[in-house]
C-alpha atoms as a PDB file:
ATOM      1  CA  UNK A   1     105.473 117.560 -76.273  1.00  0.00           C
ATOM      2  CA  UNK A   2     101.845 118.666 -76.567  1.00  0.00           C
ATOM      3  CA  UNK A   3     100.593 117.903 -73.338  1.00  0.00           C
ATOM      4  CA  UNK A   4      98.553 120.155 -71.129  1.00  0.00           C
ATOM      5  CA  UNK A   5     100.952 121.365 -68.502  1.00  0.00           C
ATOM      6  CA  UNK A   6      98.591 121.751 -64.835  1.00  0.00           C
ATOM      7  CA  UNK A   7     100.289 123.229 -62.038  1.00  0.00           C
ATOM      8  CA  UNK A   8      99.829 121.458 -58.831  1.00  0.00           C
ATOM      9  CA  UNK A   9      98.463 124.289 -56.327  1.00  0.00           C
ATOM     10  CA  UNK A  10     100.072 126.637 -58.622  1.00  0.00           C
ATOM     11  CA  UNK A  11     103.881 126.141 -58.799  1.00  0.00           C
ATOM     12  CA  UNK A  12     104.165 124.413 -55.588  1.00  0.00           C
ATOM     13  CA  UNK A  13     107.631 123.307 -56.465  1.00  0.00           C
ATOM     14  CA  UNK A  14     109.176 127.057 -56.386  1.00  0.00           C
ATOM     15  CA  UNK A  15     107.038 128.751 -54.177  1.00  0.00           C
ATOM     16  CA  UNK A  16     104.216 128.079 -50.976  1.00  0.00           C
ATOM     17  CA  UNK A  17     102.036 125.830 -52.074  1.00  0.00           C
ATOM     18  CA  UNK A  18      98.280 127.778 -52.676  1.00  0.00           C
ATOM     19  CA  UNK A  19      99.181 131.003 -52.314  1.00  0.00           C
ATOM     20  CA  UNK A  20      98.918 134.122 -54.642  1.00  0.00           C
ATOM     21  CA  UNK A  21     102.415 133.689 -55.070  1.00  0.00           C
ATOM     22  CA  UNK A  22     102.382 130.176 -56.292  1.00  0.00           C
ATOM     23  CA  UNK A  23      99.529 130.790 -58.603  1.00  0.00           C
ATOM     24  CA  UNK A  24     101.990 133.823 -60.237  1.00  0.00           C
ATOM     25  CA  UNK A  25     104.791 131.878 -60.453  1.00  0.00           C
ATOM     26  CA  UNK A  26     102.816 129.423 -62.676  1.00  0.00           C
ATOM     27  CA  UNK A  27     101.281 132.109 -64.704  1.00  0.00           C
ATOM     28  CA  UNK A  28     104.685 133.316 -65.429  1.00  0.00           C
ATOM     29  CA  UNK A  29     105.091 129.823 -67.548  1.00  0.00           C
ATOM     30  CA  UNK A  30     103.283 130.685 -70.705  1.00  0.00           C
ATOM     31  CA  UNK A  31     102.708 126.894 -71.387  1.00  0.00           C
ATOM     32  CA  UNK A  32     100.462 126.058 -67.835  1.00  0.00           C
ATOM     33  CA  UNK A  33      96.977 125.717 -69.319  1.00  0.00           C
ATOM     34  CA  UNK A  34      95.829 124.351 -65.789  1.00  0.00           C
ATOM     35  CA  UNK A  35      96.290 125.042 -62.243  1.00  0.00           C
ATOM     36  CA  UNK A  36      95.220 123.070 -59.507  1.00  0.00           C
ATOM     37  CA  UNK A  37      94.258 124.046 -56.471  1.00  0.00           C
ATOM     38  CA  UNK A  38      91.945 122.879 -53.645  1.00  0.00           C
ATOM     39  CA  UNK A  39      89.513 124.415 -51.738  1.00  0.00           C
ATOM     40  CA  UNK A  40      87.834 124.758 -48.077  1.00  0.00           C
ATOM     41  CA  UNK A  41      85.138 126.105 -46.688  1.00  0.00           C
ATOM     42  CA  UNK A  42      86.163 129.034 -43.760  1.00  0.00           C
ATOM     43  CA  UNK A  43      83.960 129.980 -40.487  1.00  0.00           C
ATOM     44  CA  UNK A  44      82.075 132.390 -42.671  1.00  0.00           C
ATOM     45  CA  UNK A  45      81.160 129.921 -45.265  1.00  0.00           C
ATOM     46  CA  UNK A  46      83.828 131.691 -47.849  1.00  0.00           C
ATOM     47  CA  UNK A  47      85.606 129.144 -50.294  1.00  0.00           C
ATOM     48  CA  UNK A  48      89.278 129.483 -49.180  1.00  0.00           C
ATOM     49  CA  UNK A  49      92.580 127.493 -50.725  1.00  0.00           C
ATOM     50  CA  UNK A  50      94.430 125.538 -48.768  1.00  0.00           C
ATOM     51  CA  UNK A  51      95.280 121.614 -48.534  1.00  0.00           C
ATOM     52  CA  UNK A  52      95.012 120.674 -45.114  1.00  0.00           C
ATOM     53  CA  UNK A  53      91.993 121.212 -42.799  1.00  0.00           C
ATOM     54  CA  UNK A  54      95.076 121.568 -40.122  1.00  0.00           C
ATOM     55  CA  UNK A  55      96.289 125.350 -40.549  1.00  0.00           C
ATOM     56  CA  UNK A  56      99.970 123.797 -38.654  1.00  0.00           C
ATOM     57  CA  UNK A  57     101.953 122.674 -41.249  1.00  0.00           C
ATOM     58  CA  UNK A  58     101.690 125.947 -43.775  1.00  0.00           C
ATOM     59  CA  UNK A  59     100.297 128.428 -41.532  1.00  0.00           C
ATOM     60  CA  UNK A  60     102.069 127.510 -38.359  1.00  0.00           C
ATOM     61  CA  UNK A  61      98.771 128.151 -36.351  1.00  0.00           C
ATOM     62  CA  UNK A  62      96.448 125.931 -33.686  1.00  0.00           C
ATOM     63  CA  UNK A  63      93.797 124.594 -34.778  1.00  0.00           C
ATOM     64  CA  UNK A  64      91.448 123.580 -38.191  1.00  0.00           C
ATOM     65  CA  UNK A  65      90.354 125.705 -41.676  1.00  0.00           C
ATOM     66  CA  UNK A  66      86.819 126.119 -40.705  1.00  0.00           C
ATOM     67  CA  UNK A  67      87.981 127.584 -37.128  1.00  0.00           C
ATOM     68  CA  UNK A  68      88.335 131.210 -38.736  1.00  0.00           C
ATOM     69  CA  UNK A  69      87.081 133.791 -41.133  1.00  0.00           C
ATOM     70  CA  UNK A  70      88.332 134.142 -44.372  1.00  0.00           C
ATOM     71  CA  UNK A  71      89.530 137.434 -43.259  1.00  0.00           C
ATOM     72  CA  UNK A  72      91.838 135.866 -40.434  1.00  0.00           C
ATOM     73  CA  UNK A  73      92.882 133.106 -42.375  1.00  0.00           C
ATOM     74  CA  UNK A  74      93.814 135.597 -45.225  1.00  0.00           C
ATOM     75  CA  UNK A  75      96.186 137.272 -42.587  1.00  0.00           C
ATOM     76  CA  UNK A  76      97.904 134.268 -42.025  1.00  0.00           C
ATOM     77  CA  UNK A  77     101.450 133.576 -43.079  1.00  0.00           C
ATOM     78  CA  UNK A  78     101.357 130.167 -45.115  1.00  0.00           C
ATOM     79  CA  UNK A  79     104.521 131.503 -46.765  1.00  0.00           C
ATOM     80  CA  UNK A  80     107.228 131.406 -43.936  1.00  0.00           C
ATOM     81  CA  UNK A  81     107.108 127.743 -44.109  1.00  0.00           C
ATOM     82  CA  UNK A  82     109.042 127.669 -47.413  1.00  0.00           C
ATOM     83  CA  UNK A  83     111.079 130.601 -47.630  1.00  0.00           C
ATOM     84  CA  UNK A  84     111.310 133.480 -45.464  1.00  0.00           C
ATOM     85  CA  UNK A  85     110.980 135.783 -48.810  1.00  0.00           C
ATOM     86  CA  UNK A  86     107.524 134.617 -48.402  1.00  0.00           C
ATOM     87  CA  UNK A  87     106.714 135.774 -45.246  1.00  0.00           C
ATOM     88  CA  UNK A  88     102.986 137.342 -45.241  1.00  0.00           C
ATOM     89  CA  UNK A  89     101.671 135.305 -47.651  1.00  0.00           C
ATOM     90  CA  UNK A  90      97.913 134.679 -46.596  1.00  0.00           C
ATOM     91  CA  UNK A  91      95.604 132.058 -47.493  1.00  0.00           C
ATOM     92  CA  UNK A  92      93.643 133.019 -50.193  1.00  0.00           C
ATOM     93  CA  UNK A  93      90.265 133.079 -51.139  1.00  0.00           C
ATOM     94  CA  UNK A  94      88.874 131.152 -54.472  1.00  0.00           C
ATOM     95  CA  UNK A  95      87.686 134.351 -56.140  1.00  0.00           C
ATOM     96  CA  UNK A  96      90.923 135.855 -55.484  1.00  0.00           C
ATOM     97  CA  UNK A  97      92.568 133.314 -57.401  1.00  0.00           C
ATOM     98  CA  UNK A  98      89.810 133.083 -59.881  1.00  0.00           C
ATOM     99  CA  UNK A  99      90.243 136.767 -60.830  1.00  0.00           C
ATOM    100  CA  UNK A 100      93.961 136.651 -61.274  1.00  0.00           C
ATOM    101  CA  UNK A 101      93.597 133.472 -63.506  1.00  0.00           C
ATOM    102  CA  UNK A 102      90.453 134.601 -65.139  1.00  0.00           C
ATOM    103  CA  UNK A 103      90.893 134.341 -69.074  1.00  0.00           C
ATOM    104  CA  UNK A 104      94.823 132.607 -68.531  1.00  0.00           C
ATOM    105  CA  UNK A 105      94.766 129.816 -67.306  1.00  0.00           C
ATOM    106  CA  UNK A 106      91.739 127.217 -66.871  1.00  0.00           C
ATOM    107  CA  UNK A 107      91.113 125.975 -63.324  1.00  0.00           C
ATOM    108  CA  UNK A 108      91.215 121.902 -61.694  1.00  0.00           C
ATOM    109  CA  UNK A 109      89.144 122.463 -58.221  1.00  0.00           C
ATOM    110  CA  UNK A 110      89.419 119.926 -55.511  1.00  0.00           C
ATOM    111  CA  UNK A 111      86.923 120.214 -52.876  1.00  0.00           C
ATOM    112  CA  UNK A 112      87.971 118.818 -49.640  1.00  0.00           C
ATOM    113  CA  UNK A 113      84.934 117.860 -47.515  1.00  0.00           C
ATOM    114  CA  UNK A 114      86.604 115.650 -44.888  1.00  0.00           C
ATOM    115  CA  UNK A 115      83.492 113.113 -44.608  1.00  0.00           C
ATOM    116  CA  UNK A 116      80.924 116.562 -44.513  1.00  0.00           C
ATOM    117  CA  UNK A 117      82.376 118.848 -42.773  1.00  0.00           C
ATOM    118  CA  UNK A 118      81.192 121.447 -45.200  1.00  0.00           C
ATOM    119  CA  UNK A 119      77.932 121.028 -45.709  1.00  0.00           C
ATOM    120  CA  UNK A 120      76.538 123.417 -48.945  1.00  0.00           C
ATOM    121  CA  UNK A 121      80.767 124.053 -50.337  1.00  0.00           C
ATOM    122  CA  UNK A 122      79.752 122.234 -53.382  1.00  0.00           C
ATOM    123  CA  UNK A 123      76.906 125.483 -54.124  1.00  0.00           C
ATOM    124  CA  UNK A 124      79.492 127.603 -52.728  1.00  0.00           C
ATOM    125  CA  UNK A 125      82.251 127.556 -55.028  1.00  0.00           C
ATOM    126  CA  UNK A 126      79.437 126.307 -58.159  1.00  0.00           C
ATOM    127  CA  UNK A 127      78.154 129.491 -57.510  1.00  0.00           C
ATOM    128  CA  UNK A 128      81.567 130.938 -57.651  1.00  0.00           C
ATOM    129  CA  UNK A 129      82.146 129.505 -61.066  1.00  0.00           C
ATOM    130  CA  UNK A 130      79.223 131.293 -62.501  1.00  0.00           C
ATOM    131  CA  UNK A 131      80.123 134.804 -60.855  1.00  0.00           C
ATOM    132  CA  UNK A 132      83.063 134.657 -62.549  1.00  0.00           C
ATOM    133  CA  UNK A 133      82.526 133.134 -66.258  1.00  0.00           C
ATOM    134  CA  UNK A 134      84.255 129.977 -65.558  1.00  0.00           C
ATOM    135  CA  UNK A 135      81.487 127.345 -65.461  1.00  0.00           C
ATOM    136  CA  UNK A 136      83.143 126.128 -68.970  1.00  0.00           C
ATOM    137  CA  UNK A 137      86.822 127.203 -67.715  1.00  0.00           C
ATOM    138  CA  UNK A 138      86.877 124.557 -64.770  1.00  0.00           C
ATOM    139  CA  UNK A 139      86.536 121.274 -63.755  1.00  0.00           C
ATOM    140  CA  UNK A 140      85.552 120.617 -59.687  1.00  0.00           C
ATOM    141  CA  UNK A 141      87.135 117.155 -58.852  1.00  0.00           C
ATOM    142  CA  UNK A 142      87.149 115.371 -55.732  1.00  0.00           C
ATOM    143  CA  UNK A 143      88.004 111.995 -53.693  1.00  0.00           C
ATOM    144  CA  UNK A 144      84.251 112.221 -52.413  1.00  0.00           C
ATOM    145  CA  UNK A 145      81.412 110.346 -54.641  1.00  0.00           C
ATOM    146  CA  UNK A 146      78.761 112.148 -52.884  1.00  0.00           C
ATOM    147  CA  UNK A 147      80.522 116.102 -53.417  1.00  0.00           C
ATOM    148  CA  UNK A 148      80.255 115.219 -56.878  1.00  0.00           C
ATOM    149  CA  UNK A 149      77.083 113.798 -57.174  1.00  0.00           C
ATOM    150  CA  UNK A 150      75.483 117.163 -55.821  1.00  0.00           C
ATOM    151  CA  UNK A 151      78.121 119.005 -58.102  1.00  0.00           C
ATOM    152  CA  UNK A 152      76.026 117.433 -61.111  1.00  0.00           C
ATOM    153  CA  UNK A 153      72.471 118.211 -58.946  1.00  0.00           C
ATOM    154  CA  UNK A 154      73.175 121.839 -59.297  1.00  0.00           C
ATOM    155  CA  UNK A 155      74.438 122.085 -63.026  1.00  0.00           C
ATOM    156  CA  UNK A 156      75.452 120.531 -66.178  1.00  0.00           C
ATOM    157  CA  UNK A 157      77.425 122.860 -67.546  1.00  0.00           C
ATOM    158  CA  UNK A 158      80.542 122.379 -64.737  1.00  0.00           C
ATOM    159  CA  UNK A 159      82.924 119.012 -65.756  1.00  0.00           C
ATOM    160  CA  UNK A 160      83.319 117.207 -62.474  1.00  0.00           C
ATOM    161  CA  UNK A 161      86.457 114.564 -62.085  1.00  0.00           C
ATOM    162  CA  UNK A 162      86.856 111.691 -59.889  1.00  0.00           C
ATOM    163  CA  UNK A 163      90.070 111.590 -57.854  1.00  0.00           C
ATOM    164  CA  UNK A 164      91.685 107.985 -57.444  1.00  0.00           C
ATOM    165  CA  UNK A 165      95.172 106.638 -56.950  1.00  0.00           C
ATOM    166  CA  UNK A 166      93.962 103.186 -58.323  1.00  0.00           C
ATOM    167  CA  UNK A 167      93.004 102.023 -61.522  1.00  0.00           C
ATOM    168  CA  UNK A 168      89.963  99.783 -60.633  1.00  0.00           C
ATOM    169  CA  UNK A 169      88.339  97.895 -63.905  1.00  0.00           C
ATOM    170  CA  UNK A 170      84.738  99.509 -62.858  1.00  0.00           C
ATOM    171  CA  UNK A 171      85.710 102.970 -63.414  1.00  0.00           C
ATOM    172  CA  UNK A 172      84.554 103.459 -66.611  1.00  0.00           C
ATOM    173  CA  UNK A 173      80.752 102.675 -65.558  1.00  0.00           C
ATOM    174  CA  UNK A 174      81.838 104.499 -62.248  1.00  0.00           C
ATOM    175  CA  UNK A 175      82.519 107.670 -63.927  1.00  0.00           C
ATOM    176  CA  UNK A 176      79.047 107.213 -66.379  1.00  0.00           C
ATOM    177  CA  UNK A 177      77.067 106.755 -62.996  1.00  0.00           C
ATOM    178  CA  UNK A 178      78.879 110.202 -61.593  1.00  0.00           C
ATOM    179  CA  UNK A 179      78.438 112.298 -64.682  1.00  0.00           C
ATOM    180  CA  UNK A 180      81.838 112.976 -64.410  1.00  0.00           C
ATOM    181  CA  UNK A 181      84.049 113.534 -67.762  1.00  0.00           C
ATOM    182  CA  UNK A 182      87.490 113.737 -66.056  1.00  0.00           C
ATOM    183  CA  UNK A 183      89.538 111.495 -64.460  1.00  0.00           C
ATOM    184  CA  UNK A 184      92.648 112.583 -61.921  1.00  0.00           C
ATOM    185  CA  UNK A 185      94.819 109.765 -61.098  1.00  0.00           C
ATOM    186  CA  UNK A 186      98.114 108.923 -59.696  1.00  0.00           C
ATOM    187  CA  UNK A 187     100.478 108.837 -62.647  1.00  0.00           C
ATOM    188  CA  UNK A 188     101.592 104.868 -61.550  1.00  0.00           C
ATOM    189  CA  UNK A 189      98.470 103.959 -62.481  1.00  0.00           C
ATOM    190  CA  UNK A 190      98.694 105.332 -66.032  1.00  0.00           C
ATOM    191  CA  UNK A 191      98.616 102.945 -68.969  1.00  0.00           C
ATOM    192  CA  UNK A 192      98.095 103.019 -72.306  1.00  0.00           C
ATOM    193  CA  UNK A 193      94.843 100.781 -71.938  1.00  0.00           C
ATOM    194  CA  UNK A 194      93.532 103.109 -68.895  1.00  0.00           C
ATOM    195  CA  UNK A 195      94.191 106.079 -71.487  1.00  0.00           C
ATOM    196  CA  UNK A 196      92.267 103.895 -74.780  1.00  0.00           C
ATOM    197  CA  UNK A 197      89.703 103.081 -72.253  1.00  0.00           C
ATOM    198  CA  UNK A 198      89.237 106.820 -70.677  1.00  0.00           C
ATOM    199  CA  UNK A 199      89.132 108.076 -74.533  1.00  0.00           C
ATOM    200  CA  UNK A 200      86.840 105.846 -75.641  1.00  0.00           C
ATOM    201  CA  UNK A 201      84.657 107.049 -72.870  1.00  0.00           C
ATOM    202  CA  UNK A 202      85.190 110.703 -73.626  1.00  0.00           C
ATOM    203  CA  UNK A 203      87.062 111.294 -70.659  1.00  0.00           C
ATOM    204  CA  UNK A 204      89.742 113.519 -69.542  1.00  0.00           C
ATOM    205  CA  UNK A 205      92.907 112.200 -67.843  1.00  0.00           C
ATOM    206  CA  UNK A 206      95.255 114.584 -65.485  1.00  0.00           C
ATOM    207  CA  UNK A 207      98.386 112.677 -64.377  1.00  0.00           C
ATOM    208  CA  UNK A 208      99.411 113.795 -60.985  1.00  0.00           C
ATOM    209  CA  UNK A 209     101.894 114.530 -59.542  1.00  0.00           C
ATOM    210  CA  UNK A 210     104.960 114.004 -61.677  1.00  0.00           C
ATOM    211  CA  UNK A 211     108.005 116.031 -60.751  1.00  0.00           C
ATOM    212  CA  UNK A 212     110.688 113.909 -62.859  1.00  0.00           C
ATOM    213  CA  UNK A 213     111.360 115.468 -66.446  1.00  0.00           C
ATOM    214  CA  UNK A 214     112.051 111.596 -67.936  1.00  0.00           C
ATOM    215  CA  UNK A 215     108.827 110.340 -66.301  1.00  0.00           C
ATOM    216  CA  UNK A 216     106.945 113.467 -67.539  1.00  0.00           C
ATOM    217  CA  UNK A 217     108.409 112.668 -71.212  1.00  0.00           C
ATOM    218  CA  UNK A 218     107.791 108.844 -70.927  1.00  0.00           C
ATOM    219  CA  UNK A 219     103.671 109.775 -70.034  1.00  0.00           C
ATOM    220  CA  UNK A 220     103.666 112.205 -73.165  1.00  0.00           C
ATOM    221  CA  UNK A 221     104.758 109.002 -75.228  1.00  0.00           C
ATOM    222  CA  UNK A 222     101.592 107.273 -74.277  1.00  0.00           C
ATOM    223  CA  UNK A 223      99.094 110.334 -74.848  1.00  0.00           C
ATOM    224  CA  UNK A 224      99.704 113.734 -76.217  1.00  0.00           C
ATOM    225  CA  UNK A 225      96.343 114.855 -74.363  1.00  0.00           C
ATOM    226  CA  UNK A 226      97.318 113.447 -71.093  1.00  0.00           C
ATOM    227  CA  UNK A 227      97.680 115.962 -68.915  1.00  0.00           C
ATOM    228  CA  UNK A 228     100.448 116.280 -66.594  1.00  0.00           C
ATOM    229  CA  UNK A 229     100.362 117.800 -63.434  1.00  0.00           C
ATOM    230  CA  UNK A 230     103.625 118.744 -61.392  1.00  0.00           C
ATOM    231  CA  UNK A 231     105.101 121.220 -58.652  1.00  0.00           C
ATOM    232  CA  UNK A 232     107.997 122.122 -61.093  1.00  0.00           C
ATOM    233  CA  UNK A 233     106.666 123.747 -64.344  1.00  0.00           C
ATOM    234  CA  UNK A 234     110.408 124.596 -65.080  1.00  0.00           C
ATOM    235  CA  UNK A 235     111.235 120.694 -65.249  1.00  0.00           C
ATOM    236  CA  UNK A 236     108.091 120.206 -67.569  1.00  0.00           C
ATOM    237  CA  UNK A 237     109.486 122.848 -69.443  1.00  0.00           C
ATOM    238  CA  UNK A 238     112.764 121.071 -69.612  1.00  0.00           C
ATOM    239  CA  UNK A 239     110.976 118.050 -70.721  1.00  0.00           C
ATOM    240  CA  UNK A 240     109.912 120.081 -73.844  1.00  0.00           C
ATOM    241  CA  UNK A 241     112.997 120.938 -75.127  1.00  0.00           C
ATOM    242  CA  UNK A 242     114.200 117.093 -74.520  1.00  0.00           C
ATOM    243  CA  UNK A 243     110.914 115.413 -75.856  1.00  0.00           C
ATOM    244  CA  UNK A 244     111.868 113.621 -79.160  1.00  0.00           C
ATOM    245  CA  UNK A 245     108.664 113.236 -81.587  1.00  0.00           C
END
């Protein structure tokens, strides 16, 4: 099984979900070409990881991302949630994780701009990119048209990749119109004639989020460059060893 292995904000599956530790524990996996990750803007305008906008599911704390500095959201604890053994574990910033993945691992951004609510992130964490080598090491996707129309305003040289759990029959010319060379979709929507079509197109395809070691093996069947993105590296790694050629 030749398929890229992404881990889905970092090993999400054995540790808190966006944190320094989850982004270890997937660098520990000497197969995980990707991580995934997604990224906020805080008070202070500093790209910070985290999924929700909420800070009360991971962080156990009142009120929204953008609410605090990245210096109080750093002291959070977004690791209690999972395991006590994870207690202190802060939110981090993007160029934390970027310079403990820097020349590893490649990086899948997701900016989350809830309908604008931060207004210049796409030059933020572009900018980011550049400080730190990766404009050719990353890909910025997103759900939002418009984040990644401005994405391709401010360079060329940084893929962007269109987030959809759907499989409409427009998204080839979709994708031309966006600039955007990658495609991240919900793995029930992958097919052997969305993968002909995406290839034929020149486009990248990251299967997400697939946390079943048969399903995982069944995708590779289709596409060896399909990438697969999951919580559990160990169970893609068991799909490995079980993957018959």
């Amino acid at each position: 099984m030749l398929n890229p292995c992404v881990a889905h904000r970092g090993a999400s599956g054995l540790a808190p979900e966006n944190t320094m530790a989850a982004f270890r524990e997937a660098l520990a996996f000497p197969f995980v070409q990707w991580i995934e990750l997604d990224v906020q803007l805080s008070k202070d305008g500093v790209p910070v990881v985290i999924h929700d906008d909420s800070l009360r599911r991971t962080a156990k704390v009142a009120g929204r991302v953008h609410e605090y500095t990245a210096e109080q959201l750093g002291k959070m604890d977004a690791g209690s949630w999972f395991d006590k053994s994870y207690a202190g574990e802060g939110i981090p910033t993007l160029q934390q994780v970027a310079e403990l993945t820097v020349g590893r691992c490649r990086l899948n951004v997701e900016l989350k701009t809830y309908g604008g609510r931060y207004p210049g992130i796409e030059k933020n964490v572009v900018e980011l990119l550049y400080k730190n080598g990766l404009q050719h090491d990353a890909v910025i996707t997103s759900f939002d048209k418009d984040a990644l129309r401005t994405v391709r305003q401010l360079t060329n040289e940084v893929r962007t990749g269109l987030i959809l759990d759907a499989s409409p029959w427009t998204l080839v010319t979709d994708l031309e119109r966006l600039g955007a060379a990658f495609l991240s979709v919900g793995y029930t929507h992958v097919s052997r004639q969305l993968l002909e079509s995406m290839a034929a197109a020149n486009v990248d395809v990251m299967a997400w989020t697939v946390n079943d070691a048969p399903m995982m093996k069944r995708l590779a069947g289709m596409d060896s460059m399909l990438m697969i993105c999951t919580n559990f590296p160990d169970r893609f790694e068991q799909a490995k060893r079980e993957y018959q050629y």
